[in-house]
PDB file of N, CA and C in Angstrom:
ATOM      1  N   UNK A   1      13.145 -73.647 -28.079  1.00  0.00           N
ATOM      2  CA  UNK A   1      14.196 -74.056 -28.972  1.00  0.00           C
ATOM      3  C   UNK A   1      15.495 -73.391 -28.530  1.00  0.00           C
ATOM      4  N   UNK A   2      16.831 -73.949 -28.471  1.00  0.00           N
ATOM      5  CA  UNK A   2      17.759 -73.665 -28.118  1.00  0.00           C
ATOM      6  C   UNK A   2      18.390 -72.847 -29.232  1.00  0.00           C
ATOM      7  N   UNK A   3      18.744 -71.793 -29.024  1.00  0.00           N
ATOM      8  CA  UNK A   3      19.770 -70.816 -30.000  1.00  0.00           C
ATOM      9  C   UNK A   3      20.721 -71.459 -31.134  1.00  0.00           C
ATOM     10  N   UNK A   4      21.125 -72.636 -30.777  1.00  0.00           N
ATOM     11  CA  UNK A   4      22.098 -73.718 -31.599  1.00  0.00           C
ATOM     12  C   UNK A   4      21.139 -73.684 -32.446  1.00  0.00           C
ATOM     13  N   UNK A   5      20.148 -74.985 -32.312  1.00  0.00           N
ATOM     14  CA  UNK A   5      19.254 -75.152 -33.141  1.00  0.00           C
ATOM     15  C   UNK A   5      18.520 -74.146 -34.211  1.00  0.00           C
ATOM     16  N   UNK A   6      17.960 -72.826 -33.381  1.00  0.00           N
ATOM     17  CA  UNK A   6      17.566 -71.848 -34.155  1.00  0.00           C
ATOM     18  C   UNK A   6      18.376 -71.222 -35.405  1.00  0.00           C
ATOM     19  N   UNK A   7      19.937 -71.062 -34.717  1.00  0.00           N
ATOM     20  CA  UNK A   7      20.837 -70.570 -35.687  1.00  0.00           C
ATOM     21  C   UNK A   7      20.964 -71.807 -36.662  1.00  0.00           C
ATOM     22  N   UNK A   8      20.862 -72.877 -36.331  1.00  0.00           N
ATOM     23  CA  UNK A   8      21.066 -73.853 -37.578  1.00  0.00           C
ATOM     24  C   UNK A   8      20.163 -73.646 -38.466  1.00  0.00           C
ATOM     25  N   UNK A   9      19.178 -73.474 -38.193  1.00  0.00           N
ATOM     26  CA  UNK A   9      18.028 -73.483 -38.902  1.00  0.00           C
ATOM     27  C   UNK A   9      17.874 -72.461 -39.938  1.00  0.00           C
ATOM     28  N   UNK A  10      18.766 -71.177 -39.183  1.00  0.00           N
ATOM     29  CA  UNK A  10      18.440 -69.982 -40.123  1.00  0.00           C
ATOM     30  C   UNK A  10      19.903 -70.321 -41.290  1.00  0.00           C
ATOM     31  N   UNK A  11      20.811 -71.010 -40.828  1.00  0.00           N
ATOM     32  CA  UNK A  11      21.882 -71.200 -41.593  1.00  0.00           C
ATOM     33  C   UNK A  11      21.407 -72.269 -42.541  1.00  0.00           C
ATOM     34  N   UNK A  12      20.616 -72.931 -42.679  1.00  0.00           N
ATOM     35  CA  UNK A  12      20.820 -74.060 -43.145  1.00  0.00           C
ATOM     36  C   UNK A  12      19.582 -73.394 -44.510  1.00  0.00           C
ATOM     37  N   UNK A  13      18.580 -72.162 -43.764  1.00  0.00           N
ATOM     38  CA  UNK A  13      17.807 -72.065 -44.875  1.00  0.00           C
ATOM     39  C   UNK A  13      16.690 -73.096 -44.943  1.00  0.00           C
ATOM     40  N   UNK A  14      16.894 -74.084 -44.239  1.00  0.00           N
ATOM     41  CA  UNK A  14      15.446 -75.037 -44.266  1.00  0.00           C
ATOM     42  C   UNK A  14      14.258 -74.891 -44.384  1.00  0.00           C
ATOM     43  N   UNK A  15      13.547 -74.027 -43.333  1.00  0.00           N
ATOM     44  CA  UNK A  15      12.757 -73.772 -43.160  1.00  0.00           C
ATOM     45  C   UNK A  15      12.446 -72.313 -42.461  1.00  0.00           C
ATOM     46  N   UNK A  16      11.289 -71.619 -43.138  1.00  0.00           N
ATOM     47  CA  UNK A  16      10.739 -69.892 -42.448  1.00  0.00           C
ATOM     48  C   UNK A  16      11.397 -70.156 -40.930  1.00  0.00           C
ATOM     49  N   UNK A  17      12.393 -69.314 -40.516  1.00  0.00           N
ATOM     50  CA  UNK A  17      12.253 -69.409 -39.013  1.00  0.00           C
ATOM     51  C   UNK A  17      11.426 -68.072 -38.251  1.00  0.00           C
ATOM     52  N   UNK A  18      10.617 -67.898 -39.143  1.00  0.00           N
ATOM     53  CA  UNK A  18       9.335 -67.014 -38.434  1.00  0.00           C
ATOM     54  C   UNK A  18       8.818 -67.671 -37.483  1.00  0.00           C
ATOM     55  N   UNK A  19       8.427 -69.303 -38.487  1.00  0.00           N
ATOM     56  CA  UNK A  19       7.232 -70.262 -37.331  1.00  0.00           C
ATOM     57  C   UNK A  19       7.866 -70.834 -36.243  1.00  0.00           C
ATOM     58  N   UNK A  20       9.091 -69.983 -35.936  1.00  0.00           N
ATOM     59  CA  UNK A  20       9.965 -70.547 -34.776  1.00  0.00           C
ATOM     60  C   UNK A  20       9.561 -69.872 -33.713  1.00  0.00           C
ATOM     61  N   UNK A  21       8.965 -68.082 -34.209  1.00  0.00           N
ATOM     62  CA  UNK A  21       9.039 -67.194 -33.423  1.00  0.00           C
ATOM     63  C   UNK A  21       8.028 -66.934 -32.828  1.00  0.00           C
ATOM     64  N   UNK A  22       7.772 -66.003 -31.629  1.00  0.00           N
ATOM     65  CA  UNK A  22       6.845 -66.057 -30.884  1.00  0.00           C
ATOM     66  C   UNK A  22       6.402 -64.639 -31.328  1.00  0.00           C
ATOM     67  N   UNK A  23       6.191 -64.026 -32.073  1.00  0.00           N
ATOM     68  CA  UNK A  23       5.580 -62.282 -32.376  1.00  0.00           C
ATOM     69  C   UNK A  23       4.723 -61.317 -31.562  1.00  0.00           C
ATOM     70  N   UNK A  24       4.365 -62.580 -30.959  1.00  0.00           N
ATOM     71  CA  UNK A  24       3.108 -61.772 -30.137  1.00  0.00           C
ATOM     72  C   UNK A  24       3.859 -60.968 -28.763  1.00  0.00           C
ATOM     73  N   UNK A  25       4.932 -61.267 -28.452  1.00  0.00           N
ATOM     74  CA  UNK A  25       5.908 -60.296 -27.563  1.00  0.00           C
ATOM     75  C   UNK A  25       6.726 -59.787 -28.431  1.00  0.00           C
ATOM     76  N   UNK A  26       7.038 -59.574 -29.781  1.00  0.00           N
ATOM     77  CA  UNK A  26       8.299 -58.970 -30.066  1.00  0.00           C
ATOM     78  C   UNK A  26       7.976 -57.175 -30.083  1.00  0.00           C
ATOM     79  N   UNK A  27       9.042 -56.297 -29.830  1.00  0.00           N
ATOM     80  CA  UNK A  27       9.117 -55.384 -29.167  1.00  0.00           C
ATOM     81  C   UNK A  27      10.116 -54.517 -30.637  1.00  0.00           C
ATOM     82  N   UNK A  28       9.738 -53.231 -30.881  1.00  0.00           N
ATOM     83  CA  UNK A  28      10.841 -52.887 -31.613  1.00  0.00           C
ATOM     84  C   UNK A  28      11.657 -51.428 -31.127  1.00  0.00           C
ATOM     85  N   UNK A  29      12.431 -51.733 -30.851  1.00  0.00           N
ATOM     86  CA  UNK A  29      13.579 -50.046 -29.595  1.00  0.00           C
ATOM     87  C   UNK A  29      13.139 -49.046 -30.226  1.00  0.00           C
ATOM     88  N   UNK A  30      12.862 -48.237 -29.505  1.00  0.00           N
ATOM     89  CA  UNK A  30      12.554 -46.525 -29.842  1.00  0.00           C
ATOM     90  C   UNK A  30      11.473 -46.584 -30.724  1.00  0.00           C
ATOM     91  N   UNK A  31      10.406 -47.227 -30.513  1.00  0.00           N
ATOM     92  CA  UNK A  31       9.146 -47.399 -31.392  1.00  0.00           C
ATOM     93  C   UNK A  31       7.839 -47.167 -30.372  1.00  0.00           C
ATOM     94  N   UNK A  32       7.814 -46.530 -29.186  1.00  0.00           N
ATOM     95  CA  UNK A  32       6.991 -46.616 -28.295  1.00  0.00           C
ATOM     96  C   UNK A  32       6.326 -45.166 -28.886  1.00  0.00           C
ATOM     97  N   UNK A  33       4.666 -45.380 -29.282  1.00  0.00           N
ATOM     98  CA  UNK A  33       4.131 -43.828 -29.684  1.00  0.00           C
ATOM     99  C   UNK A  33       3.658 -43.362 -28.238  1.00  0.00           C
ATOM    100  N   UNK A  34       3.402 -41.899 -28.389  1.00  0.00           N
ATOM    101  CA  UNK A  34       3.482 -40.692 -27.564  1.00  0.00           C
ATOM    102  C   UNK A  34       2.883 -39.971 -28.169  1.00  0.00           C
ATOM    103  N   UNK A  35       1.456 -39.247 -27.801  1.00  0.00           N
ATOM    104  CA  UNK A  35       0.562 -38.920 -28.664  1.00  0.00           C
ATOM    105  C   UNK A  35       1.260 -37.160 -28.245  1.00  0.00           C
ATOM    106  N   UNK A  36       0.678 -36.384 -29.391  1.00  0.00           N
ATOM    107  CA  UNK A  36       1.255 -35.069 -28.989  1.00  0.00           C
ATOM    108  C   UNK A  36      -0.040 -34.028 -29.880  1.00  0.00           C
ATOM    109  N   UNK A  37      -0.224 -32.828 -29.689  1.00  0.00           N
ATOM    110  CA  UNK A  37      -1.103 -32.470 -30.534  1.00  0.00           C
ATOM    111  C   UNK A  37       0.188 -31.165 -30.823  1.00  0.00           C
ATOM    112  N   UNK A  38      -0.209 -30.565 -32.065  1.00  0.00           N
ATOM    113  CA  UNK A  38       0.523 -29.586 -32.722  1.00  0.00           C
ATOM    114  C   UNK A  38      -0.718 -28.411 -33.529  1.00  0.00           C
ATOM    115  N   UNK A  39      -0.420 -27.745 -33.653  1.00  0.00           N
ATOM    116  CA  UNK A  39      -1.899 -26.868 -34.105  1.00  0.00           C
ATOM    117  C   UNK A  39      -0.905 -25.870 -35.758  1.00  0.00           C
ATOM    118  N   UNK A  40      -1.327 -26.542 -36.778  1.00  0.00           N
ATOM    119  CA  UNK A  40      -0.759 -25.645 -38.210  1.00  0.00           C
ATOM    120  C   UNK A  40      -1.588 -24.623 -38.149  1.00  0.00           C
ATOM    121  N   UNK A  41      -1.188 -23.679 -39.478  1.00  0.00           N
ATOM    122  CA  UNK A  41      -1.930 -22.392 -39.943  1.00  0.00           C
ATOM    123  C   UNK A  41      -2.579 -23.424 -41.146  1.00  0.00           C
ATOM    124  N   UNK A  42      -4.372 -22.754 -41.273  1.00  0.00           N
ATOM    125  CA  UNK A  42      -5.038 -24.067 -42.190  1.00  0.00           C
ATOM    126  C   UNK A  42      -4.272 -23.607 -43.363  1.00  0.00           C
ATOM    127  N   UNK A  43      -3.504 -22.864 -44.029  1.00  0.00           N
ATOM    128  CA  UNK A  43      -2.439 -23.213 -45.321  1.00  0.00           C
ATOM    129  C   UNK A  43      -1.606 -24.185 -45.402  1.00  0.00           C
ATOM    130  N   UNK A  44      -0.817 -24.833 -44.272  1.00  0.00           N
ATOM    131  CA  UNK A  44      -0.600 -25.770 -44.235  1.00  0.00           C
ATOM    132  C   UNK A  44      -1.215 -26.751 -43.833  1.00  0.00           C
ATOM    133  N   UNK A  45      -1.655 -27.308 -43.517  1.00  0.00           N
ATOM    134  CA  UNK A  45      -3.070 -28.011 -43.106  1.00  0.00           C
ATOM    135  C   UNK A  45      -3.734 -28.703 -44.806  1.00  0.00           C
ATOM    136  N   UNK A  46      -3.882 -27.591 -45.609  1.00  0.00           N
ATOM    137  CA  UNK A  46      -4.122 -27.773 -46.822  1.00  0.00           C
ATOM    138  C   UNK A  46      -2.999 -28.278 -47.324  1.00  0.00           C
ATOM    139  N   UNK A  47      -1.983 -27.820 -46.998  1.00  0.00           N
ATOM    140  CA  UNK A  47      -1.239 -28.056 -48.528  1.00  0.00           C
ATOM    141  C   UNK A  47      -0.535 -29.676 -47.569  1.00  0.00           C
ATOM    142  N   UNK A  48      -0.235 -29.774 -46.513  1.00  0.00           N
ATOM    143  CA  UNK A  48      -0.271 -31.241 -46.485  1.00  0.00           C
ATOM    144  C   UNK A  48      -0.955 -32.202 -46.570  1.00  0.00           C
ATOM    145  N   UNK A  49      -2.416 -31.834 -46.753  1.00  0.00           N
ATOM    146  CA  UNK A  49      -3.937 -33.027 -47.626  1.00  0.00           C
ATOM    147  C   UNK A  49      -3.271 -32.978 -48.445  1.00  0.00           C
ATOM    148  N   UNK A  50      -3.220 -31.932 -49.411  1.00  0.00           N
ATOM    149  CA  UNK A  50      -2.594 -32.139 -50.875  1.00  0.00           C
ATOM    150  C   UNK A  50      -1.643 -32.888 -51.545  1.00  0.00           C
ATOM    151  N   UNK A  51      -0.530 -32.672 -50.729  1.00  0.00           N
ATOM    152  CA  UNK A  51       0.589 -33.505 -50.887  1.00  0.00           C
ATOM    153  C   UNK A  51       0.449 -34.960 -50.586  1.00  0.00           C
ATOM    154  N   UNK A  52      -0.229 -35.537 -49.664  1.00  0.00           N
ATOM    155  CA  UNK A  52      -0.689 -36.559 -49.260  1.00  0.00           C
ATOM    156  C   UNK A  52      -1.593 -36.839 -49.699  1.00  0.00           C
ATOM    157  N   UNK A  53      -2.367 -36.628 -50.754  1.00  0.00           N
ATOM    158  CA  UNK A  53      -3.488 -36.786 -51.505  1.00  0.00           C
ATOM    159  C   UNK A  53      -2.940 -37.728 -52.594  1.00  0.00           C
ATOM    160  N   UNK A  54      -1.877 -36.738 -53.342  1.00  0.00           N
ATOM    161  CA  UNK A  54      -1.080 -36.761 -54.056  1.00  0.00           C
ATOM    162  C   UNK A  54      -0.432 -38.283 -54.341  1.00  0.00           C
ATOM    163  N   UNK A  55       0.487 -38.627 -52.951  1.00  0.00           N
ATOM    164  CA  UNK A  55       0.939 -39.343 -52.927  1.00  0.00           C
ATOM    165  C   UNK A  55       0.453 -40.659 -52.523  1.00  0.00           C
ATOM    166  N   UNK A  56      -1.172 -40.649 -52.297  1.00  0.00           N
ATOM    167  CA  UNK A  56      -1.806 -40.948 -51.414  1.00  0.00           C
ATOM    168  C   UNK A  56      -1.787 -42.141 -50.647  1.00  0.00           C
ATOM    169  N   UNK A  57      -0.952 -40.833 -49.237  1.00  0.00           N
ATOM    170  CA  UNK A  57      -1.037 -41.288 -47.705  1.00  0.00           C
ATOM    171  C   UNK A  57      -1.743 -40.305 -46.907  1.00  0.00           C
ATOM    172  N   UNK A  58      -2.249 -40.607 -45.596  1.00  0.00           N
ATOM    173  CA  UNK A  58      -2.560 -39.992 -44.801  1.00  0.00           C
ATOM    174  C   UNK A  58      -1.813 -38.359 -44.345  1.00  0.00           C
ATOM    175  N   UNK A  59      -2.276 -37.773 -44.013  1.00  0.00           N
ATOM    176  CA  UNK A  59      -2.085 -36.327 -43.669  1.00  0.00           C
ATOM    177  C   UNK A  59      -0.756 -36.538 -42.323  1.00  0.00           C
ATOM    178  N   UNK A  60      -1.202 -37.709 -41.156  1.00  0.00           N
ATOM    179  CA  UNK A  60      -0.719 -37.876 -40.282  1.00  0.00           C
ATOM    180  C   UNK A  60       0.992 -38.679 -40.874  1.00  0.00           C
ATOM    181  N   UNK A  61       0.794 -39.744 -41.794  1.00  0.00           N
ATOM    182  CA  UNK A  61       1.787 -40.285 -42.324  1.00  0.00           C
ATOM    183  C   UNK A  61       2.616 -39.570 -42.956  1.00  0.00           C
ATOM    184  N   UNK A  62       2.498 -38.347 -43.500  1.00  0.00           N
ATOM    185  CA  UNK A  62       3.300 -37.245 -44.400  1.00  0.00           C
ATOM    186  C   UNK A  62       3.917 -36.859 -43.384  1.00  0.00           C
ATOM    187  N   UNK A  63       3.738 -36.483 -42.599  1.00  0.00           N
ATOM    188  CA  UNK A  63       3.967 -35.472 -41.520  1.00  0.00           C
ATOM    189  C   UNK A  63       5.438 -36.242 -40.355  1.00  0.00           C
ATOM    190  N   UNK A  64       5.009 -37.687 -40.160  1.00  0.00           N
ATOM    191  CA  UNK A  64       5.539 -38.172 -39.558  1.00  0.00           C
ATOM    192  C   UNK A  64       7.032 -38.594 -40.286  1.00  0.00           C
ATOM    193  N   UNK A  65       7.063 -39.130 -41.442  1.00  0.00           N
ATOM    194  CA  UNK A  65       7.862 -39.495 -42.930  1.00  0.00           C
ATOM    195  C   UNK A  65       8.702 -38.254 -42.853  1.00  0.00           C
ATOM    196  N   UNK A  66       7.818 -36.990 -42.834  1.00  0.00           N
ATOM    197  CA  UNK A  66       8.777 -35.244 -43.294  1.00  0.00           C
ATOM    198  C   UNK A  66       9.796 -35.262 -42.057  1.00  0.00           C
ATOM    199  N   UNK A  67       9.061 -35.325 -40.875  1.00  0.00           N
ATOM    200  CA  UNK A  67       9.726 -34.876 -39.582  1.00  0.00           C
ATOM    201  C   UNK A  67      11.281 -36.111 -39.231  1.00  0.00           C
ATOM    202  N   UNK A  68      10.480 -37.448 -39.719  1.00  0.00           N
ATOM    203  CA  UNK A  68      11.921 -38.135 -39.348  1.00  0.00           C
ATOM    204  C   UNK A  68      12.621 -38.548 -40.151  1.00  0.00           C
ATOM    205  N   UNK A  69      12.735 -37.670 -41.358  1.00  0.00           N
ATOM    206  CA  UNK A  69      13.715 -37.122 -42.072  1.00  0.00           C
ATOM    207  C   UNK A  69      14.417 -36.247 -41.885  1.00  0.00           C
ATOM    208  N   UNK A  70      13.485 -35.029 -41.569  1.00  0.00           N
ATOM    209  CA  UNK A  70      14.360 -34.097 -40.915  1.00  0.00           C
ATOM    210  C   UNK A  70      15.210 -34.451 -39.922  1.00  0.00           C
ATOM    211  N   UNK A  71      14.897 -34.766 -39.030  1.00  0.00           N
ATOM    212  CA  UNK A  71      15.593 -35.654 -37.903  1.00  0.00           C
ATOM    213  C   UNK A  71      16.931 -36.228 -38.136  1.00  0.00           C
ATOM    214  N   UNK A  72      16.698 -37.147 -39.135  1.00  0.00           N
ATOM    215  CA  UNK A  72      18.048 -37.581 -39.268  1.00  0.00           C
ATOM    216  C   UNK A  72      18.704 -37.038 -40.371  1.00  0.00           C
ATOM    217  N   UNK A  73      18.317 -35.724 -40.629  1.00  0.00           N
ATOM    218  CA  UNK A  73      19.383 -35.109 -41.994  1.00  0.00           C
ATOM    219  C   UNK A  73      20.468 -34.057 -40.494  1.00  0.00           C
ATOM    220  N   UNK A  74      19.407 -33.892 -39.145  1.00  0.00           N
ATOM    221  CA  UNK A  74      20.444 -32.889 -38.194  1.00  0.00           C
ATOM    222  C   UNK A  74      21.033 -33.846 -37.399  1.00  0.00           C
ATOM    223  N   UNK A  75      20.772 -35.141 -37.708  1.00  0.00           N
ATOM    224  CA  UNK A  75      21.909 -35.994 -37.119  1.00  0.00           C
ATOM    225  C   UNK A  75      23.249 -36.117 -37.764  1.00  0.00           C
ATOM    226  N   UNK A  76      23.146 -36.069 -38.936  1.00  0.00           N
ATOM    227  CA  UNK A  76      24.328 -36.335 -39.688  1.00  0.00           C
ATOM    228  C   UNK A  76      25.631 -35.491 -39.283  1.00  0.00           C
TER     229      UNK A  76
END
């Protein structure tokens, strides 16, 4: 489908232009994982089950959520 067409399509609201798209290549920037190991003291270890219990997500998902927050609070 030609870009004209596509953009009409999304302008016009007609129709999902999902079923336009091909997903099975789409790619998202700076999303490539990189496995890493890190070793806590088991107090923390615990108290992030907990918190993630809590909220309940994964131990790994807390962790990842905390850190790229932090991240972008020392970007600012």
């Amino acid at each position: 489908m030609k870009t004209k067409n596509f953009d009409k399509q999304f302008d016009d609201d007609a129709i999902d232009i999902i079923d336009s798209l091909d997903l099975s290549t789409a790619k998202r920037p700076n999303q490539t994982h990189k496995r890493v190991n890190v070793d806590f003291p088991s107090w923390m270890v615990e108290s992030l089950d907990k918190e993630a219990s809590r909220i309940g997500v994964t131990r790994q998902s807390i962790i990842k959520v905390w850190l790229a927050e932090r991240l972008e609070q020392s970007t600012l």
